[in-house]
C-alpha atoms as a PDB file:
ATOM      1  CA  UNK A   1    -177.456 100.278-119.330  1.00  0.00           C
ATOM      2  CA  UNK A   2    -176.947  96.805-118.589  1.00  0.00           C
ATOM      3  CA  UNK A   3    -174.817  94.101-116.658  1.00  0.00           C
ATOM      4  CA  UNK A   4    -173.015  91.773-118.805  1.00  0.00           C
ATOM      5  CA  UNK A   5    -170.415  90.216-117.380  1.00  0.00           C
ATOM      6  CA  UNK A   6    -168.366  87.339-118.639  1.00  0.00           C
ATOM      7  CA  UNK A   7    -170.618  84.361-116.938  1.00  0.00           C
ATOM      8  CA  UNK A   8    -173.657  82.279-117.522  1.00  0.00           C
ATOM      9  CA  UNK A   9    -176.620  84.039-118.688  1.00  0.00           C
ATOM     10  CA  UNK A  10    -178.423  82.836-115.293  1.00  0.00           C
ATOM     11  CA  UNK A  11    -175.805  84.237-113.608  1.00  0.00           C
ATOM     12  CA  UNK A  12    -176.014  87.170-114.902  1.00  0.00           C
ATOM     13  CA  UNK A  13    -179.715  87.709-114.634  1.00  0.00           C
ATOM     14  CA  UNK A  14    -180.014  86.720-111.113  1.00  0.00           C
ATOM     15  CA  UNK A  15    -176.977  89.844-110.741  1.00  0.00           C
ATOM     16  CA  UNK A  16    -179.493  92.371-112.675  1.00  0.00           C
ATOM     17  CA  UNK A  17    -182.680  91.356-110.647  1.00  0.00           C
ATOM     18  CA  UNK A  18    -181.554  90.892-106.835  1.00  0.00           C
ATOM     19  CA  UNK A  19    -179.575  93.417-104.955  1.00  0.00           C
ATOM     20  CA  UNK A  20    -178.580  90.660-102.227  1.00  0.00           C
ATOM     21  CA  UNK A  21    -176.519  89.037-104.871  1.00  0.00           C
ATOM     22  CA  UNK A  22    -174.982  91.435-106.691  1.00  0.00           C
ATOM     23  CA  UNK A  23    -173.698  92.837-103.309  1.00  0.00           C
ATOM     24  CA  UNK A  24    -172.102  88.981-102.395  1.00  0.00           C
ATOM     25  CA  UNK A  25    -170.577  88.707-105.979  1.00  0.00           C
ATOM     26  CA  UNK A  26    -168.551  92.221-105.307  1.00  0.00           C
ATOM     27  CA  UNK A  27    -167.950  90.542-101.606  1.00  0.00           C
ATOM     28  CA  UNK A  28    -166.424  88.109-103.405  1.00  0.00           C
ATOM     29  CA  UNK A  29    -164.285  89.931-105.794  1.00  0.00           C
ATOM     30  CA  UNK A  30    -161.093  89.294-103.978  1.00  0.00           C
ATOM     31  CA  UNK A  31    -158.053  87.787-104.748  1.00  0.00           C
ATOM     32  CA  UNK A  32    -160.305  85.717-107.542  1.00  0.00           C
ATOM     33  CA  UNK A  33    -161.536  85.875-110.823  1.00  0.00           C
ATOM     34  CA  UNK A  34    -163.943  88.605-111.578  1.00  0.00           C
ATOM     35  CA  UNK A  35    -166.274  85.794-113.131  1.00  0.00           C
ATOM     36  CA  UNK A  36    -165.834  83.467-110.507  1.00  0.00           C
ATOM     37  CA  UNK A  37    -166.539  86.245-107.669  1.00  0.00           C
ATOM     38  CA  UNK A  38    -169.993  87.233-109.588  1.00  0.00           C
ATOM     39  CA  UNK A  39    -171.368  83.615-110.550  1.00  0.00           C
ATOM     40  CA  UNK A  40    -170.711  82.537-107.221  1.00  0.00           C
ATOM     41  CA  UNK A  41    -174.281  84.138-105.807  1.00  0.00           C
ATOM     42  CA  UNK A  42    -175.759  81.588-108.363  1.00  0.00           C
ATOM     43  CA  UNK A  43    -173.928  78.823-107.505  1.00  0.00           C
ATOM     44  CA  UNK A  44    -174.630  79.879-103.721  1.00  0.00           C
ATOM     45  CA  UNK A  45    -178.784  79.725-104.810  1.00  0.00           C
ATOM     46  CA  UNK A  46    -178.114  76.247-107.089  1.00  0.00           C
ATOM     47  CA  UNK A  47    -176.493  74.845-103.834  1.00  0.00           C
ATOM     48  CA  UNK A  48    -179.436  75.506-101.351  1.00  0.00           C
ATOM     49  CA  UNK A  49    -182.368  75.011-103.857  1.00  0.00           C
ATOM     50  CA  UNK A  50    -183.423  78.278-103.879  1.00  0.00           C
ATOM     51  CA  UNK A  51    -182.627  82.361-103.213  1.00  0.00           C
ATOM     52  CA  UNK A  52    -181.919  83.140 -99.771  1.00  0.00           C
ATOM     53  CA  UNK A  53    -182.604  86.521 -98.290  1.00  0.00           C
ATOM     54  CA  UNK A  54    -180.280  87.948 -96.010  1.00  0.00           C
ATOM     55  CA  UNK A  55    -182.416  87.237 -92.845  1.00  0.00           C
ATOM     56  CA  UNK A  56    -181.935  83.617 -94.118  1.00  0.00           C
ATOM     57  CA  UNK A  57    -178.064  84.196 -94.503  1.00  0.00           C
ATOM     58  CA  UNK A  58    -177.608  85.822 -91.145  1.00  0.00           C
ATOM     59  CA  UNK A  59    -179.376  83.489 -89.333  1.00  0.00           C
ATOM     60  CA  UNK A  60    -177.886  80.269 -91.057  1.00  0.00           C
ATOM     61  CA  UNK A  61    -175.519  77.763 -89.002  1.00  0.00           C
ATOM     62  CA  UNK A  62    -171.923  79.200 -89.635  1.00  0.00           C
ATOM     63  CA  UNK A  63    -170.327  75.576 -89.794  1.00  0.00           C
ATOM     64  CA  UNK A  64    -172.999  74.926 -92.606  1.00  0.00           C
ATOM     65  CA  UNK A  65    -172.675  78.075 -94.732  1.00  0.00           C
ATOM     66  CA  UNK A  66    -168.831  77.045 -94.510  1.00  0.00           C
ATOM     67  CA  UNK A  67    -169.603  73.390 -95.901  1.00  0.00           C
ATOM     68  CA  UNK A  68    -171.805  74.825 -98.663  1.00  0.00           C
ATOM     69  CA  UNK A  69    -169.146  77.565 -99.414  1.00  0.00           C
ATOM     70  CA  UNK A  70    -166.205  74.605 -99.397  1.00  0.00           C
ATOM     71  CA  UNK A  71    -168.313  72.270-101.685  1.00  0.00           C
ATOM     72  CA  UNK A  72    -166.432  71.730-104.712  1.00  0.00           C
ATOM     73  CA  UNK A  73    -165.768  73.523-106.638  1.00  0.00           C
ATOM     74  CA  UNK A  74    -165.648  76.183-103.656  1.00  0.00           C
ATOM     75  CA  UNK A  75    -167.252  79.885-104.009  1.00  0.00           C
ATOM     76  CA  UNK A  76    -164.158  81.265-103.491  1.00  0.00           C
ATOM     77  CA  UNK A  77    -160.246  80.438-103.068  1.00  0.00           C
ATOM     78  CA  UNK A  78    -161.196  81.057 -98.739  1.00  0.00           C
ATOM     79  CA  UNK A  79    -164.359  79.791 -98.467  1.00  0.00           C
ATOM     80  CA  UNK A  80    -164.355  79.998 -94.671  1.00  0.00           C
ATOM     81  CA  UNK A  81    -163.545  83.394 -94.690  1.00  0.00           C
ATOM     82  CA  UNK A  82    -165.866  84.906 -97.253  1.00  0.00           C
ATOM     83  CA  UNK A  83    -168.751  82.577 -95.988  1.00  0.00           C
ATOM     84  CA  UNK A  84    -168.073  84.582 -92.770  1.00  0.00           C
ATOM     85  CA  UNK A  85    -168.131  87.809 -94.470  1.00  0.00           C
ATOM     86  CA  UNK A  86    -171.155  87.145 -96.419  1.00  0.00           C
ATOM     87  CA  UNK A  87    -173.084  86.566 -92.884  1.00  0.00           C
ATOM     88  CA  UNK A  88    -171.688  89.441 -91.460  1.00  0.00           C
ATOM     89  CA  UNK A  89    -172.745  91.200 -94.315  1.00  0.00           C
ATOM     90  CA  UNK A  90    -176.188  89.882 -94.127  1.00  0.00           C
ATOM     91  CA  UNK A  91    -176.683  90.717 -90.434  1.00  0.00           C
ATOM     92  CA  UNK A  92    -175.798  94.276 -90.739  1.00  0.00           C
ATOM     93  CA  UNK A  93    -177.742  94.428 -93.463  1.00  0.00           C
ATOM     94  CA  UNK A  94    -180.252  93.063 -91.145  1.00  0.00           C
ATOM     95  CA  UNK A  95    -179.851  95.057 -88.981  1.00  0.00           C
ATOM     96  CA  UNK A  96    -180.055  98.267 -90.282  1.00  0.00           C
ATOM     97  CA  UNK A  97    -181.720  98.069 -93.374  1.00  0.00           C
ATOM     98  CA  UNK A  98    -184.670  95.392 -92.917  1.00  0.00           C
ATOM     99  CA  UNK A  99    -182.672  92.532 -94.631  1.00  0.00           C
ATOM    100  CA  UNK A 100    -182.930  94.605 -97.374  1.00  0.00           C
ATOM    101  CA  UNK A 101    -180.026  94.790 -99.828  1.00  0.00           C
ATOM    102  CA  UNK A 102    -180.840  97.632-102.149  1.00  0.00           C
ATOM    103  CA  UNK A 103    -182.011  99.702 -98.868  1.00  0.00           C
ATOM    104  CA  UNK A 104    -177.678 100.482 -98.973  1.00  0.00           C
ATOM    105  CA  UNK A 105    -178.180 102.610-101.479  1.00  0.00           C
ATOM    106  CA  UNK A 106    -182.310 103.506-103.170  1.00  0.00           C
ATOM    107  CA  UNK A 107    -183.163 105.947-100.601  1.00  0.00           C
ATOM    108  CA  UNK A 108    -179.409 108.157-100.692  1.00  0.00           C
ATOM    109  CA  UNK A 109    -179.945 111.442-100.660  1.00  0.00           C
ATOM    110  CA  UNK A 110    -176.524 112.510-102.292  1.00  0.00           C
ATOM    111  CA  UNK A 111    -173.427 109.987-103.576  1.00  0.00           C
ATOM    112  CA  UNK A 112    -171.408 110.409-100.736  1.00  0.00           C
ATOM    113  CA  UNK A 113    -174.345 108.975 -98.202  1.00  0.00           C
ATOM    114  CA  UNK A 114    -174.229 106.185-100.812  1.00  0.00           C
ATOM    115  CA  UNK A 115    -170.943 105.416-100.953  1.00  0.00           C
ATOM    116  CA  UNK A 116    -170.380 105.705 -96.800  1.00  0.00           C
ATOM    117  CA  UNK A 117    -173.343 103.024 -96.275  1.00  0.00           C
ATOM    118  CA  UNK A 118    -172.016 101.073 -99.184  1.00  0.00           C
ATOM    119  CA  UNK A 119    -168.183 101.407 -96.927  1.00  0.00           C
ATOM    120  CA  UNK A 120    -169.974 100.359 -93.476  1.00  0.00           C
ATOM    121  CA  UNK A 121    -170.447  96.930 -95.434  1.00  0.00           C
ATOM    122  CA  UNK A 122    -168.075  94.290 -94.183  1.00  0.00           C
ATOM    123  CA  UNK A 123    -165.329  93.625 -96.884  1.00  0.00           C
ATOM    124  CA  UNK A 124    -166.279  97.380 -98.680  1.00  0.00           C
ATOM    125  CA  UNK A 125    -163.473  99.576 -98.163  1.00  0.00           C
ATOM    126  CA  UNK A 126    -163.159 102.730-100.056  1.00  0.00           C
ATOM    127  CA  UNK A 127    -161.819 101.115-103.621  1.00  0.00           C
ATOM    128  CA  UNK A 128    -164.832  98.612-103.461  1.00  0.00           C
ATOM    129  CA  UNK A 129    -167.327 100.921-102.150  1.00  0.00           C
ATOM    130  CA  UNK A 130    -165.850 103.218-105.010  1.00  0.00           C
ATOM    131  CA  UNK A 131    -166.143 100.535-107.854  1.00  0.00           C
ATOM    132  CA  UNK A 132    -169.963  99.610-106.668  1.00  0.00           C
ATOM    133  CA  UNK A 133    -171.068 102.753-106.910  1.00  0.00           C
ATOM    134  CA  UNK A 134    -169.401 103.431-110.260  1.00  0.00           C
ATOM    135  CA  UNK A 135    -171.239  99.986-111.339  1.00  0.00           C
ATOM    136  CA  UNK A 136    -174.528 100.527-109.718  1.00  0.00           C
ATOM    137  CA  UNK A 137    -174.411 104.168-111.491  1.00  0.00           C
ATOM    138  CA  UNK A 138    -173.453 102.650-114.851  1.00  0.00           C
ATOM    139  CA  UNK A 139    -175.233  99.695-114.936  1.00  0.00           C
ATOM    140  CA  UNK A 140    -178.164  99.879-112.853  1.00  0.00           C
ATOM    141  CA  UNK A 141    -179.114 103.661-113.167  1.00  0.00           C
ATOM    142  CA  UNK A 142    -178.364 104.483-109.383  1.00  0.00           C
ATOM    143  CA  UNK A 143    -177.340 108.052-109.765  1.00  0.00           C
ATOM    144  CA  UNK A 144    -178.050 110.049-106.623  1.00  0.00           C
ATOM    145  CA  UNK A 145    -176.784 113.532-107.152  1.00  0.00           C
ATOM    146  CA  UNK A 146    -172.789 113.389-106.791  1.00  0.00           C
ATOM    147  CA  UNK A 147    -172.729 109.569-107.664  1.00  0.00           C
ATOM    148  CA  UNK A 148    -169.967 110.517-109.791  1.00  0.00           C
ATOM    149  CA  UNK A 149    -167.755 112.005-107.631  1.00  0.00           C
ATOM    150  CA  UNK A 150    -168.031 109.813-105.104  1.00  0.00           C
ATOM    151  CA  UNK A 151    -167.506 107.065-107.014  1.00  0.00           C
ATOM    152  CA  UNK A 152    -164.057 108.801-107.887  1.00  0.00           C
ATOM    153  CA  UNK A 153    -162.009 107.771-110.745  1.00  0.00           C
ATOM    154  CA  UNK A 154    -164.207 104.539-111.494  1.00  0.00           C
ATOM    155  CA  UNK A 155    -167.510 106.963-112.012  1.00  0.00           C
ATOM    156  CA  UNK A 156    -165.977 108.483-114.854  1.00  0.00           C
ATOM    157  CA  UNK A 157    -167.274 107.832-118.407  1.00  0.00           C
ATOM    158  CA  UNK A 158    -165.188 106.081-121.235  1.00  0.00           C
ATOM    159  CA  UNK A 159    -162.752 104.315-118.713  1.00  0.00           C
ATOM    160  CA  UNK A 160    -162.200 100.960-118.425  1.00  0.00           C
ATOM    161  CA  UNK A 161    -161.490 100.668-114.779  1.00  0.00           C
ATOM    162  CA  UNK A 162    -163.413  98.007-113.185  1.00  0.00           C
ATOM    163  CA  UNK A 163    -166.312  95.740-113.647  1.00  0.00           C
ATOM    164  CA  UNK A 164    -168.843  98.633-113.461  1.00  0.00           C
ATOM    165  CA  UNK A 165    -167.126  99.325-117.324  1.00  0.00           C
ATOM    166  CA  UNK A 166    -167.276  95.940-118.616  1.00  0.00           C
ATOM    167  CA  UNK A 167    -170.659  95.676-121.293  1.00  0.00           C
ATOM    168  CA  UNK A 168    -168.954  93.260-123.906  1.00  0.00           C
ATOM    169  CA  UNK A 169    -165.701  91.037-124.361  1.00  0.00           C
ATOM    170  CA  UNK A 170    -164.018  93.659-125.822  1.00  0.00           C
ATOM    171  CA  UNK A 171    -164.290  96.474-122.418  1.00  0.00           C
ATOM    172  CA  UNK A 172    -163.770  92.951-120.435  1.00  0.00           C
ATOM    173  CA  UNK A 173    -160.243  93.038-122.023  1.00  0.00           C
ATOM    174  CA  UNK A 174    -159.551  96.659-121.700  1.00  0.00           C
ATOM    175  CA  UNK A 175    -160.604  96.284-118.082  1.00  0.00           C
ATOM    176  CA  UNK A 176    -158.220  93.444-117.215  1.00  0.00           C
ATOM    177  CA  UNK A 177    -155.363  95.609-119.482  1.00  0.00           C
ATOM    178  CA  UNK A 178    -155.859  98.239-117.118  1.00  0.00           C
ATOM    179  CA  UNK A 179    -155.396  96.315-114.003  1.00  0.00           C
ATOM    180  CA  UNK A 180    -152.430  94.207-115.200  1.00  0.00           C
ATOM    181  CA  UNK A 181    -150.937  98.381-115.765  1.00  0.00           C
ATOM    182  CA  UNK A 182    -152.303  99.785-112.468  1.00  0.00           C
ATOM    183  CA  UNK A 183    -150.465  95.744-110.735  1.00  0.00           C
ATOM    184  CA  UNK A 184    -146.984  96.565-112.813  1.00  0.00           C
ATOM    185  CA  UNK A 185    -147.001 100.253-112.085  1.00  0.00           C
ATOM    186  CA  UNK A 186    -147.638  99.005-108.051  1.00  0.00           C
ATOM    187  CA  UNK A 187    -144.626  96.553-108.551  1.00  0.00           C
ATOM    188  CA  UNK A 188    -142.104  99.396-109.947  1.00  0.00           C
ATOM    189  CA  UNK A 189    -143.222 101.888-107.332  1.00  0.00           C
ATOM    190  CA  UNK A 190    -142.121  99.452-104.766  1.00  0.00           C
ATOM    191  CA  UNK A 191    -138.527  98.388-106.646  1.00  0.00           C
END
């Protein structure tokens, strides 16, 4: 088990090693680039000098967090928007789990307790809260009992889904073959 995603290898370790930024990089993974979404917490930490907790996010001047987000290149194609999100992800995370990121989800009793505090997280709905599960299952070895089946169709093994399947180029490409099917099979439906 392992995260290797398609971006700098400080990117990616930062990912592996702090829950508060793996959390803003699947924030982020809107209406984006998968690789821009998850280097984006590194760029964030390049931009202020160092790691910020979420205490630090929550309580940070909105107006700023925008400017820093907006620097170019921006974080994200809405920079105010998601710098928004990102503090109102970091003061509920505050607020009801010490400021602690992986608090979401080490102490779950069962999947489904997992994925409804993973939900509760501004910008999770059920298809995000879904695909972190599946990726902190598969690549992080988060696997309270049910994991799977909460996770739904992106816990299953041998799929190529979403980013909690992507380990080398080759599963980056099945991953993005899948969505482009899933977007064209959306498209039809509607015709």
């Amino acid at each position: 088990m392992t995260l290797s995603l398609p971006i700098g290898d400080e990117a990616n370790e930062l990912l592996r090693r702090n829950p508060l930024a793996l959390l803003i990089g699947m924030l982020l993974d809107q209406q984006v680039s998968m690789e821009k979404a998850f280097s984006a917490p590194y760029d964030l930490v390049r931009r202020l000098g160092h790691e910020p907790d979420a205490h630090e996010l929550a309580d940070f001047d909105p107006e700023e967090l925008v400017k820093i987000f907006a620097e170019r290149p921006a974080l994200h194609r809405f920079p105010k928007a998601m710098a928004a999100r990102v503090q109102d992800m970091c003061r509920l995370l505050v607020e009801r789990h010490a400021g602690d990121a992986a608090q979401v989800w080490i102490d779950a009793p069962d999947g489904a307790t997992a994925l409804r505090r993973i939900g509760e997280l501004p910008g999770f709905g059920m298809q995000k809260a879904q695909i972190f599960l599946a990726l902190l299952g598969k690549r992080f070895g988060v696997r309270p009992p049910g994991w799977r089946e909460a996770a739904g169709s992106y816990g299953e093994d041998g799929v190529y889904r979403s980013v909690a399947d992507i380990t080398d180029q080759a599963a980056l490409l099945s991953v993005r073959e899948y969505k482009q099917q899933m977007k064209a099979a959306a498209k039809n439906s509607k015709a």
